[in-house]
Protein backbone atom coordinates (compact mmCIF):
# COMPACT_ATOMS: atom_id res chain seq x y z
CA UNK A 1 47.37 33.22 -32.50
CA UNK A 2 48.25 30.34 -29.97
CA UNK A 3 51.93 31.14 -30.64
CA UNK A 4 51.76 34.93 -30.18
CA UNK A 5 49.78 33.92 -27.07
CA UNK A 6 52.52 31.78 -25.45
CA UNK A 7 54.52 34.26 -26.26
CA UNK A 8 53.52 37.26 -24.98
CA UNK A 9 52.69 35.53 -21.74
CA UNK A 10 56.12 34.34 -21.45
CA UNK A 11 57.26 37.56 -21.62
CA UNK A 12 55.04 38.91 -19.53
CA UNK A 13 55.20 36.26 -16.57
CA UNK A 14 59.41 36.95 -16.96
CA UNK A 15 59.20 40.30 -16.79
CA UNK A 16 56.48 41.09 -14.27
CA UNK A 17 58.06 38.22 -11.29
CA UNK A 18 55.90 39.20 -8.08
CA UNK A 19 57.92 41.12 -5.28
CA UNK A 20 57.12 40.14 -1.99
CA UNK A 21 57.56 43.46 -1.55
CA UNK A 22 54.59 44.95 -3.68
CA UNK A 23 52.00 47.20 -3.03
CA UNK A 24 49.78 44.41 -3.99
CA UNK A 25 51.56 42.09 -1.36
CA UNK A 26 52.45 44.31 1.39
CA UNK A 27 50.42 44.04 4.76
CA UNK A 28 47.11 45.50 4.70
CA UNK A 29 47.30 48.85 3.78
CA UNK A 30 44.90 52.44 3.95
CA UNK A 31 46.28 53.80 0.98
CA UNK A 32 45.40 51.51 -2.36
CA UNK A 33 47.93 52.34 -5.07
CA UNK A 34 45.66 52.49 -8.12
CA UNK A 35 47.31 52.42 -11.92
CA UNK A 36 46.06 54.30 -14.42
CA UNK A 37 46.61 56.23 -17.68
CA UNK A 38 45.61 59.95 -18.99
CA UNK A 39 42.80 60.30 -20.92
CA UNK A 40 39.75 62.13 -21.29
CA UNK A 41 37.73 59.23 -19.75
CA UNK A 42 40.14 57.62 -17.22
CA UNK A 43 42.16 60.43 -15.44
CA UNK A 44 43.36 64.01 -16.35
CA UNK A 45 43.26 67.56 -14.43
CA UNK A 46 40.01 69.35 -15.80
CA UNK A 47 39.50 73.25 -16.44
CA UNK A 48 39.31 74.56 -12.42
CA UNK A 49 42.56 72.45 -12.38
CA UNK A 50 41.10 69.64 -10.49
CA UNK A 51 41.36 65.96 -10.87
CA UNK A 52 39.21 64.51 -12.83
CA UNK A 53 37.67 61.23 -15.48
CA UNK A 54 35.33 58.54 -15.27
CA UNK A 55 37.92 56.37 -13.74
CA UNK A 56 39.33 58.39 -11.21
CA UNK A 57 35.98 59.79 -9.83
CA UNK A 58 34.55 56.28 -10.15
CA UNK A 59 37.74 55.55 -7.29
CA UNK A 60 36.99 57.89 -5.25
CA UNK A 61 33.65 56.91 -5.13
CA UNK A 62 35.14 53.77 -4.04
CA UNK A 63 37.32 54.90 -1.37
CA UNK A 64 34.69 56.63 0.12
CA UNK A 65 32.47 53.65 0.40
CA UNK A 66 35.82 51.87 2.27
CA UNK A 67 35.86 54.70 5.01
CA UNK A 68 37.25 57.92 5.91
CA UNK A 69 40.52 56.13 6.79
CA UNK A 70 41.27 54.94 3.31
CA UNK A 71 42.71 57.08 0.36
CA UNK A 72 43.71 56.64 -3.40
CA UNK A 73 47.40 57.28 -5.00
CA UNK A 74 47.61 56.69 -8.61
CA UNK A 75 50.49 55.63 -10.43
CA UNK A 76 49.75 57.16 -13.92
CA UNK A 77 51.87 55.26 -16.61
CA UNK A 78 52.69 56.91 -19.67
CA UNK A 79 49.91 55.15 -21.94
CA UNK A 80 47.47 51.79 -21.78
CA UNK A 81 49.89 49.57 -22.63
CA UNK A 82 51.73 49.57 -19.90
CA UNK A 83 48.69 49.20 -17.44
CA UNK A 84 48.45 45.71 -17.10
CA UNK A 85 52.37 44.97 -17.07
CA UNK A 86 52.81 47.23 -14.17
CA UNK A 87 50.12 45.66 -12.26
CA UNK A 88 51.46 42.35 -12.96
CA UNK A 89 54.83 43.40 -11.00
CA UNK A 90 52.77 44.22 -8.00
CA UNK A 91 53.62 47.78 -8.32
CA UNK A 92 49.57 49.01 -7.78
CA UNK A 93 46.77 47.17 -5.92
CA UNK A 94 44.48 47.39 -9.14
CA UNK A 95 44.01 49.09 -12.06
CA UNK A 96 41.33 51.47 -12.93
CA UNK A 97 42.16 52.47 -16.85
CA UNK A 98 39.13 52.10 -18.77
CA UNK A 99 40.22 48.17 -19.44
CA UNK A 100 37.87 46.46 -21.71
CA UNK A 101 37.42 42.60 -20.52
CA UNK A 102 39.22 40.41 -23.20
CA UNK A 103 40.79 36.44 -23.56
CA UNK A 104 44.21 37.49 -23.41
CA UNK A 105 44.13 40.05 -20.74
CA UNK A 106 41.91 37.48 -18.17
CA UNK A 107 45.18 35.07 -18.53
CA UNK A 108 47.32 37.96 -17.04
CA UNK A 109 44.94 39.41 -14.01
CA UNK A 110 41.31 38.88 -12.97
CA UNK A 111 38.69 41.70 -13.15
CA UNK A 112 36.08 42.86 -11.17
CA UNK A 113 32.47 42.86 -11.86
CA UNK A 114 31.91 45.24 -15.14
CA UNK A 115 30.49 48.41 -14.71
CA UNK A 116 30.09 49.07 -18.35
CA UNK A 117 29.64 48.67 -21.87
CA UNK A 118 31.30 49.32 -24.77
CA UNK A 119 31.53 48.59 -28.91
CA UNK A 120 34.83 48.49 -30.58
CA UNK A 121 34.42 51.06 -33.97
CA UNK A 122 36.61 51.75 -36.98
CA UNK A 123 36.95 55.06 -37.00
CA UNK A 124 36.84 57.20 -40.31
CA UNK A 125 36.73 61.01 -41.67
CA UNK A 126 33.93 61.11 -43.69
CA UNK A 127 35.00 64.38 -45.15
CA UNK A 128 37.69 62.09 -46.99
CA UNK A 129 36.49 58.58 -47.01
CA UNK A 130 33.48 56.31 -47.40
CA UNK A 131 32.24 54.43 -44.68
CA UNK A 132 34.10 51.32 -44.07
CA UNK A 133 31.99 48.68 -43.82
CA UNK A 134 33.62 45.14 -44.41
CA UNK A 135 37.26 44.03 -43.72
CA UNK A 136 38.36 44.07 -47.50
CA UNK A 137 37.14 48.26 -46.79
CA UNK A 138 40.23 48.58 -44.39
CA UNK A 139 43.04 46.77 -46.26
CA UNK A 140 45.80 48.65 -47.93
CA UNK A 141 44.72 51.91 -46.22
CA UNK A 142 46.65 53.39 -43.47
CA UNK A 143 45.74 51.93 -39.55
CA UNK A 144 46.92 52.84 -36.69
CA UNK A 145 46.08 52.62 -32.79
CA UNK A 146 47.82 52.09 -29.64
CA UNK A 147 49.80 49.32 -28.90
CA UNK A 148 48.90 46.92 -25.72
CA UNK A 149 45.07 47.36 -26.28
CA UNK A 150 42.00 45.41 -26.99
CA UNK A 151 41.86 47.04 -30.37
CA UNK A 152 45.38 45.26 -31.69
CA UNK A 153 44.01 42.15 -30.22
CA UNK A 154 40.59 42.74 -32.34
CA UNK A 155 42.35 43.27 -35.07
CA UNK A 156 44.98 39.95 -34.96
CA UNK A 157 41.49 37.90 -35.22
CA UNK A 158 40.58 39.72 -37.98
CA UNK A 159 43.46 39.18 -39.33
CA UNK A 160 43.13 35.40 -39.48
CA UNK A 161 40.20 36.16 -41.73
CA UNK A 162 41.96 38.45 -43.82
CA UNK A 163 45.70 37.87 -43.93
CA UNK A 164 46.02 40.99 -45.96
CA UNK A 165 45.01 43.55 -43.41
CA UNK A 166 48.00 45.20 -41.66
CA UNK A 167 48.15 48.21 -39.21
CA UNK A 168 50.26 49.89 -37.21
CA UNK A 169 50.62 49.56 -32.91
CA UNK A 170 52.15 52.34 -31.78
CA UNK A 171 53.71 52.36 -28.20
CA UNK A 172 53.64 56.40 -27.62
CA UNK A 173 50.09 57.16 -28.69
CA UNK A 174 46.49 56.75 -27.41
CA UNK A 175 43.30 56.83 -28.79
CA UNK A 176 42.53 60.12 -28.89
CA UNK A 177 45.58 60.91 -30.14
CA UNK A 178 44.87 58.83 -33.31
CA UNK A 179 40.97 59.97 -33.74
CA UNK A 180 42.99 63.54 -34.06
CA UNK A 181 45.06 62.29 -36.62
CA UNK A 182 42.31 60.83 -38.60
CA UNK A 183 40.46 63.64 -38.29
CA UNK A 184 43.31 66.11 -39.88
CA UNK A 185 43.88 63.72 -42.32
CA UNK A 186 47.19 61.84 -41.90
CA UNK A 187 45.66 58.88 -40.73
CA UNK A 188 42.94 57.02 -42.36
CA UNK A 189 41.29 54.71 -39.63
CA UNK A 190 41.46 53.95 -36.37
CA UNK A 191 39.61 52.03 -33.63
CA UNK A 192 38.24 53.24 -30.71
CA UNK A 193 35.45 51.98 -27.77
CA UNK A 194 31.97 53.49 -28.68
CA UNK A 195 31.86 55.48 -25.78
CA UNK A 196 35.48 57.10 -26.20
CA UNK A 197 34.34 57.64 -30.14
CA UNK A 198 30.75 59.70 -29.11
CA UNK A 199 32.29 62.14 -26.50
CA UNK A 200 35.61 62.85 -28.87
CA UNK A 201 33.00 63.65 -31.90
CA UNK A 202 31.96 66.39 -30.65
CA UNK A 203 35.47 67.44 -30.72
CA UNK A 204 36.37 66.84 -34.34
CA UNK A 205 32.57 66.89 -35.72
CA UNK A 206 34.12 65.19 -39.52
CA UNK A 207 34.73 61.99 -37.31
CA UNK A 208 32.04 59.21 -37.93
CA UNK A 209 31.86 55.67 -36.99
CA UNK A 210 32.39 52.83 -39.78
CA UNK A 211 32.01 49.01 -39.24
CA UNK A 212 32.23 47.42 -35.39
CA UNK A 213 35.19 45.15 -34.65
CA UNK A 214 34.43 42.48 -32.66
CA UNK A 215 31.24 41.69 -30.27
CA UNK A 216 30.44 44.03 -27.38
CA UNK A 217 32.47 44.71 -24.66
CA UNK A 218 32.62 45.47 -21.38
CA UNK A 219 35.00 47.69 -18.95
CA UNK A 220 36.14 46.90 -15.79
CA UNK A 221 39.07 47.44 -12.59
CA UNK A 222 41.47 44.63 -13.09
CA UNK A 223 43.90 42.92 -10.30
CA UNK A 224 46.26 40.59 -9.71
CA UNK A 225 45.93 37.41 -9.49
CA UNK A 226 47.81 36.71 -6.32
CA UNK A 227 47.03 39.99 -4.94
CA UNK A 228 45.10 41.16 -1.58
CA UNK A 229 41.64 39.49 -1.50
CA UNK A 230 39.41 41.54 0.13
CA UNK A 231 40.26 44.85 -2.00
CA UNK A 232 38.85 42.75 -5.23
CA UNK A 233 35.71 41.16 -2.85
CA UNK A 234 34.90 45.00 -1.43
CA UNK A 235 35.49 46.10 -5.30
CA UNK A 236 32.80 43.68 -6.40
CA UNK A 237 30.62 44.70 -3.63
CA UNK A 238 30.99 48.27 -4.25
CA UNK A 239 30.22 47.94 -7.86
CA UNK A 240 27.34 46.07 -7.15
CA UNK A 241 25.52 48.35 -4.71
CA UNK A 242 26.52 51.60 -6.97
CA UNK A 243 24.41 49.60 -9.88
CA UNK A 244 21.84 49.47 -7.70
CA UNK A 245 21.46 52.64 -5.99
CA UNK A 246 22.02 54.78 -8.64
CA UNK A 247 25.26 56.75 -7.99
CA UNK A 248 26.73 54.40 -11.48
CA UNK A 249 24.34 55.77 -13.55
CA UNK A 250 24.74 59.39 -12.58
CA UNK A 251 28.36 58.92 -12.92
CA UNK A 252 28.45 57.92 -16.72
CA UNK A 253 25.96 60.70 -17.47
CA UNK A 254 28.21 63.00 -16.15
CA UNK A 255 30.93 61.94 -18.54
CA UNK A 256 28.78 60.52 -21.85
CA UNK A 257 25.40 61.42 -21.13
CA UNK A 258 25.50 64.79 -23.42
CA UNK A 259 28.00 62.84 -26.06
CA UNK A 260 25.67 62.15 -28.46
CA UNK A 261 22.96 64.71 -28.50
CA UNK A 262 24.79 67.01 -31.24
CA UNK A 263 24.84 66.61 -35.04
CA UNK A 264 28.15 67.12 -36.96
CA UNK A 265 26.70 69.88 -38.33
CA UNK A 266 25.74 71.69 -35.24
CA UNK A 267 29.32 71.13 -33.98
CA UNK A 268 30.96 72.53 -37.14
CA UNK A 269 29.24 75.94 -37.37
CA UNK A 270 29.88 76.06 -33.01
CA UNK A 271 33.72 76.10 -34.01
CA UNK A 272 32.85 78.66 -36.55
CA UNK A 273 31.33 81.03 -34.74
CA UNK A 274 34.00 80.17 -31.75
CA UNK A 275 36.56 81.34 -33.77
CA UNK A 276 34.41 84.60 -36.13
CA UNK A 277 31.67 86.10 -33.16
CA UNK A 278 33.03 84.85 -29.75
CA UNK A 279 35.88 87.02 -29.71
CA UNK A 280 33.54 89.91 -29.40
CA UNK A 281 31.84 88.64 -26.49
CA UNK A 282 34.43 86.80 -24.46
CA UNK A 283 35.17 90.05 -22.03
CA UNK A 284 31.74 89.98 -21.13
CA UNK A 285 31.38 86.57 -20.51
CA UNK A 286 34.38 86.78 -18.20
CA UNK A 287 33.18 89.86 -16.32
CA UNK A 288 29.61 87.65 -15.75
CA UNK A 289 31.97 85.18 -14.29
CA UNK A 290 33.58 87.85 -11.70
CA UNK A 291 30.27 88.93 -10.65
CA UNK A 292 28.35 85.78 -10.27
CA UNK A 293 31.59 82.93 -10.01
CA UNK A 294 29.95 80.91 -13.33
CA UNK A 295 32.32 79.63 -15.61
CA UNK A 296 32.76 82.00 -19.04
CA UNK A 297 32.57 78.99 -20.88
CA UNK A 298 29.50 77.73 -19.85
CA UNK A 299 27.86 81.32 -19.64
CA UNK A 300 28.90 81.03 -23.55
CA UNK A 301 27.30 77.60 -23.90
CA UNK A 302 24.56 78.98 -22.23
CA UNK A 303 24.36 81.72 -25.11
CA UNK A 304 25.10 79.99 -28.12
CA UNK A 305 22.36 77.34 -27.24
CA UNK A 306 19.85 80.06 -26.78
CA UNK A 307 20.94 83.04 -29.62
CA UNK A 308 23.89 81.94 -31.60
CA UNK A 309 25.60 84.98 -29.94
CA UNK A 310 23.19 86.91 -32.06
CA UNK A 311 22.35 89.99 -29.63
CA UNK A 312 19.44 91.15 -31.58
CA UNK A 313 17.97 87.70 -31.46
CA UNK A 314 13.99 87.40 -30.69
CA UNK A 315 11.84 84.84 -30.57
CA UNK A 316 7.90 84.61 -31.82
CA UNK A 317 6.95 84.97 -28.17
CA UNK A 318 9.14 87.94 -27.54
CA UNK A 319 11.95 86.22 -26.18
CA UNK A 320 15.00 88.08 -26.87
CA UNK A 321 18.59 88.87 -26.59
CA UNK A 322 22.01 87.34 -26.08
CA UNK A 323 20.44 84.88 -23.10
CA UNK A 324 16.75 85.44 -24.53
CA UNK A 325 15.91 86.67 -21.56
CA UNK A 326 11.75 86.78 -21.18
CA UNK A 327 10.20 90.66 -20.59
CA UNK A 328 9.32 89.17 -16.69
CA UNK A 329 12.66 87.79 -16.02
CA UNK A 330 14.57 91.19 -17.67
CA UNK A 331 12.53 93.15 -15.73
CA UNK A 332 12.65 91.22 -11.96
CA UNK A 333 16.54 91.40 -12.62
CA UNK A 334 16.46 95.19 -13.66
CA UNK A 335 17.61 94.56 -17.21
CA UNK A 336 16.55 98.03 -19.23
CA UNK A 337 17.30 96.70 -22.73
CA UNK A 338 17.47 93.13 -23.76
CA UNK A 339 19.12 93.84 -26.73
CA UNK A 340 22.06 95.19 -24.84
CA UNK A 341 24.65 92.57 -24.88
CA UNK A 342 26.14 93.91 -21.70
CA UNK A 343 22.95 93.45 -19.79
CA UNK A 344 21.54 90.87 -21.17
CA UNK A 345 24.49 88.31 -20.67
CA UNK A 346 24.95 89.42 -16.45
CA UNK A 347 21.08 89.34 -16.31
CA UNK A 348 21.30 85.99 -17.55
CA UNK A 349 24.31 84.68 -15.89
CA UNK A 350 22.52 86.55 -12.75
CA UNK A 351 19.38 84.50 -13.81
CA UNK A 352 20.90 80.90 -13.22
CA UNK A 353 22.58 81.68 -10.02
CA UNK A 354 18.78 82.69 -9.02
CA UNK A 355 17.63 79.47 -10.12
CA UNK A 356 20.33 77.49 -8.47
CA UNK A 357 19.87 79.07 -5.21
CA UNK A 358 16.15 77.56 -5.40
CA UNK A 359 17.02 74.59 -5.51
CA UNK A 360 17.29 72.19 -2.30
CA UNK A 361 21.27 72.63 -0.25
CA UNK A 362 21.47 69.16 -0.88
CA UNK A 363 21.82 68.81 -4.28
CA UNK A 364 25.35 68.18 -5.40
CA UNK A 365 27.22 69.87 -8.48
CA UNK A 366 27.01 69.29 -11.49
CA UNK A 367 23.12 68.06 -11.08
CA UNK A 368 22.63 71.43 -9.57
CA UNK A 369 23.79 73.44 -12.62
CA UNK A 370 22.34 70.96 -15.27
CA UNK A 371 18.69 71.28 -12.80
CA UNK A 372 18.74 75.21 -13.05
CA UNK A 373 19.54 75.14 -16.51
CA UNK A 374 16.64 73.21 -17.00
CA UNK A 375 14.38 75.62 -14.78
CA UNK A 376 16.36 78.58 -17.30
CA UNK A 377 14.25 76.44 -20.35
CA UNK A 378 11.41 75.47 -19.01
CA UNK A 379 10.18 77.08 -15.72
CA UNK A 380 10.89 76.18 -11.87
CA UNK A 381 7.73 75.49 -11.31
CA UNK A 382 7.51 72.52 -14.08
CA UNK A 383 11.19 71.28 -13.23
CA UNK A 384 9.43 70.93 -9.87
CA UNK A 385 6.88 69.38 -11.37
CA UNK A 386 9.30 66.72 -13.06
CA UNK A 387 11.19 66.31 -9.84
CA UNK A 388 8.17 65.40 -7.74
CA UNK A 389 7.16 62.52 -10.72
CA UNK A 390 10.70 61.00 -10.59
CA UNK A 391 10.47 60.52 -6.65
CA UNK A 392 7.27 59.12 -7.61
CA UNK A 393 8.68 57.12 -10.04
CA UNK A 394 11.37 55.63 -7.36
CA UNK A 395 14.36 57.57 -9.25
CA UNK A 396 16.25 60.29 -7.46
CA UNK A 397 15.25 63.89 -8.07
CA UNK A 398 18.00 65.38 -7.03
CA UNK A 399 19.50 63.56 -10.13
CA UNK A 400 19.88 65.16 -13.43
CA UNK A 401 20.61 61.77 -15.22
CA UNK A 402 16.92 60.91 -13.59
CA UNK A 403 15.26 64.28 -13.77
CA UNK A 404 15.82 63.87 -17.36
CA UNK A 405 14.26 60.65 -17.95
CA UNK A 406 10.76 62.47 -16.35
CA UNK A 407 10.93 65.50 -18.06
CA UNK A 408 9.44 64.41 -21.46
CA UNK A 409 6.73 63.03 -19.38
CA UNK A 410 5.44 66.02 -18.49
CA UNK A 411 3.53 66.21 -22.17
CA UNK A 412 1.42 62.70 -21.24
CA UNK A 413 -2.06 63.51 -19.37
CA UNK A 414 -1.36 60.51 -17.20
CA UNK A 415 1.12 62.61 -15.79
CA UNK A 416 0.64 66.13 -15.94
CA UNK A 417 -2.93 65.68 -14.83
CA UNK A 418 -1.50 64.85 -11.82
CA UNK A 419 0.81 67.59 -11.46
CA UNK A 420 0.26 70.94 -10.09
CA UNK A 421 1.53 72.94 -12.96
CA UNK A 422 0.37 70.77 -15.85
CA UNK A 423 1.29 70.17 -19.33
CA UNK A 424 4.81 71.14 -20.16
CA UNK A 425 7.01 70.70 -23.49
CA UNK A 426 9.44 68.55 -21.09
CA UNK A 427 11.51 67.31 -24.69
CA UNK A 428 12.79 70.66 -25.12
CA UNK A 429 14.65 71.23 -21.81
CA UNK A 430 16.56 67.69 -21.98
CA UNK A 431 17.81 69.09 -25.24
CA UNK A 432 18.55 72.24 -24.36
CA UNK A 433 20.70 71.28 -20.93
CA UNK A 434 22.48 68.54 -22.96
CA UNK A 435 23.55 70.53 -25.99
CA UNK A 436 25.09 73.28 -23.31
CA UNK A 437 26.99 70.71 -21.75
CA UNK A 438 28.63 69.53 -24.98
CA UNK A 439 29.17 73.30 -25.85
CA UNK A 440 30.55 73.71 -22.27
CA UNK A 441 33.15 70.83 -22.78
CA UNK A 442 34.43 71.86 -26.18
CA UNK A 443 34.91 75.01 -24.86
CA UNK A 444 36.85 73.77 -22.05
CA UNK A 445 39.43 71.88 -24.74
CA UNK A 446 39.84 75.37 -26.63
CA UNK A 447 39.11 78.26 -24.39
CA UNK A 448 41.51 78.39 -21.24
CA UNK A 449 40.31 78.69 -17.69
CA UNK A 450 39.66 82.41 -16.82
CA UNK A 451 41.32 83.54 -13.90
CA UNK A 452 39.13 86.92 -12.33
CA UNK A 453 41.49 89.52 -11.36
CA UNK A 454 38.46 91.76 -9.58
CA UNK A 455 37.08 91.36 -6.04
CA UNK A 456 34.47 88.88 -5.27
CA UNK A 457 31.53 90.66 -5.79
CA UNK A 458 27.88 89.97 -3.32
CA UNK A 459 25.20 89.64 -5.72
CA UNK A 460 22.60 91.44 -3.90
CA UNK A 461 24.87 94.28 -4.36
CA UNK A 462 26.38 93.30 -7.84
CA UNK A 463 23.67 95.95 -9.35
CA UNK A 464 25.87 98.80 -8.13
CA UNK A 465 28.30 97.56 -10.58
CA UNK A 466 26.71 95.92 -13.53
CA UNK A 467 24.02 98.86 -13.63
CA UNK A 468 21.10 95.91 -13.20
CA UNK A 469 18.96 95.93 -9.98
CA UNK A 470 19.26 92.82 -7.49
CA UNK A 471 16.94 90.08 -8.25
CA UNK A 472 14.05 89.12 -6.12
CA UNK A 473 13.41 85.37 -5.08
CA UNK A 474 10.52 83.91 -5.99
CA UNK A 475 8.07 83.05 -3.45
């Protein structure tokens, strides 16, 4: 290990000679050249064909907190492993790249403080293997995961346990690349962070996670070691305050707060039904979008979470249709016949604007989406409810990641006493909003981005079109 150390140092230190010319050199500078790597957690361009990732919003954030006058360009390499080397030559003022914080990579550059935390998993399709549980499970079988990552370097010191075990580091692949190969078969394991793992589960629901490698970890922005001071002190500061204030917490929920809130099963019969009864529906999910500006795919999340797509749907309590629209909401948005898939899925999509446009200007997107789809479960008057106890509680209630820590508080009397509207089943909601959001995003990976080719419609005079009368605010 000491040799391979020396080494790759050398190498490194050869190859990577400091320009006194670098971006990491240069005078000070507004624009911070930031290196980074696609992925579905670092940077990539989302569904409205936006940037978008943990890492690159988690910048941004950043850049903001520097001033107006300061901006981000990223330098995206072609895959992890050449992250650190390009910093090294001075070619970015820091790297933001979803870097866990290991021995060998703290002799090459110096990170800032760790924002979060992470568990290196073997990776395994349970649909064609047992759980691996011990070293001796992984030896002989075939490995495989990116070169220039944390996960080789897990898996030398194994390797000094177990001389036996080999793998494979390939140069051109990342991780999500490789849980996709495991997944279809022509891989047997790989390893992957925890958080990584959860959110690409719900992708390829025969995934599962087998023994950890190595203690916890934890992620951070590197920098180089010779490189401008008060970017990496301002880092550290901003890191700091975001812990403290909340905006780091919202941030990962955004990204991995829904990851693990679906069973294999429930994703399995999703892509089932994605691919046997969506087809039917998809036009009218895409008109609901031209009227009301919704994305289909969460209108369709929407759905599935509360019929299955199963128009004739009713509930005990006479809940019913495609969006199980209630008999009061059907009839204060003009719908004639909840059954009717037509009506029921604009009524609904119709419904949620409603509920967003209650809500205070000031809350952002996506909280105000993930808020109104709670209000769509529950009520407005108990998510009101919740949102007064989490400003009681000190937490932000314009926050879905706080919002739902309160909500399954509303069924303790030491709360609801308090409350104006009372008891509430405030479990349900939490699971409901999270469950859409994981429908939402595997939608987004399979469905493409619908692009309306009718006018903008105004919804108080969308009922001239859609054959449902304009809704009336509530009081």
């Amino acid at each position: 290990m000491r040799i391979f150390l020396t080494i790759l140092l050398a190498l490194l230190c050869s190859a990577c000679e400091q320009s006194g010319d670098s971006p990491a050199h240069r005078p000070l500078t507004k624009e911070l050249i930031v290196v980074t790597h696609n992925g579905p957690n670092t940077y990539y361009v989302d569904g409205e064909n936006q940037n978008a990732g943990f890492e690159y919003d988690l910048v941004q954030m950043f850049m903001k907190d520097l001033g107006p006058e300061y901006s981000a360009k990223f330098l995206v390499v072609g895959n992890i492993s050449q992250v650190i080397p390009t910093l090294v030559k001075g070619q970015a003022h820091f790297a933001a790249a979803d870097l866990s914080i290991t021995k060998l990579r703290q002799h090459l550059v110096k990170f800032s403080v760790p924002y979060q935390n992470t568990q290196q998993k073997v990776i395994y399709n349970e649909s064609q293997s047992k759980p691996p549980k011990t070293v001796s499970d992984l030896i002989g079988k075939r490995i495989a995961v990116p070169a220039g990552t944390s996960y080789a370097e897990r898996l030398r010191e194994m390797k000094e346990r177990a001389p036996a075990l080999q793998w494979e580091e390939l140069k051109r692949a990342s991780a999500d690349e490789l849980m996709e190969q495991v997944a279809d078969g022509s891989l047997d394991f790989t390893v992957a962070d925890s958080h990584l793992a959860n959110m690409l589960k719900n992708y390829y629901p025969n995934l599962a996670d087998g023994m950890s490698v190595g203690k916890p970890e934890q992620v951070a922005w590197a920098f180089p070691k010779r490189g401008q001071a008060w970017i990496y002190q301002r880092a550290n500061a901003f890191i700091e305050k975001i812990k403290k204030d909340g905006r780091l917490r919202n941030l990962v929920d955004r990204y991995y707060g829904h990851s693990e809130r679906l069973n294999p099963m429930d994703v399995t019969n999703f892509l089932v039904r994605t691919r046997n009864v969506l087809p039917q529906y998809v036009g009218l999910f895409k008109q609901a979008q031209e009227l009301t500006g919704l994305d289909w795919r969460l209108l369709a999340g929407v759905s599935y979470q509360e019929s299955h797509w199963d128009r004739f749907n009713t509930s005990p309590t006479n809940v019913r249709g495609m969006m199980m629209l209630t008999e009061d909401t059907a009839d204060r948005l003009g719908v004639t016949d909840r059954l009717d898939a037509r009506q029921s899925i604009l009524g609904g999509a119709r419904y949620i604007v409603m509920l967003k446009d209650m809500l205070p200007e000031r809350i952002p997107e996506p909280d105000r989406t993930w808020l109104a789809l709670a209000a769509y479960n529950i009520g407005f008057a108990h998510l009101e409810d919740a949102r007064i106890l989490t400003k009681r509680l000190k937490l932000n209630p314009d926050s879905w990641a706080d919002v739902k820590k309160t909500l399954p508080l509303l069924n303790r009397a030491e709360h609801y006493s308090t409350l104006k509207y009372g008891y509430a089943s405030g479990g349900a909601p939490v699971v409901f909003v999270e469950s859409i959001r994981t429908y939402h995003k595997i939608l987004e990976r399979y469905e493409p981005k619908h692009q309306p080719v009718l006018p903008d419609f105004n919804l108080v005079n969308a009922g001239m079109t859609t054959g449902i009368a304009p809704y009336q605010p509530v009081p």
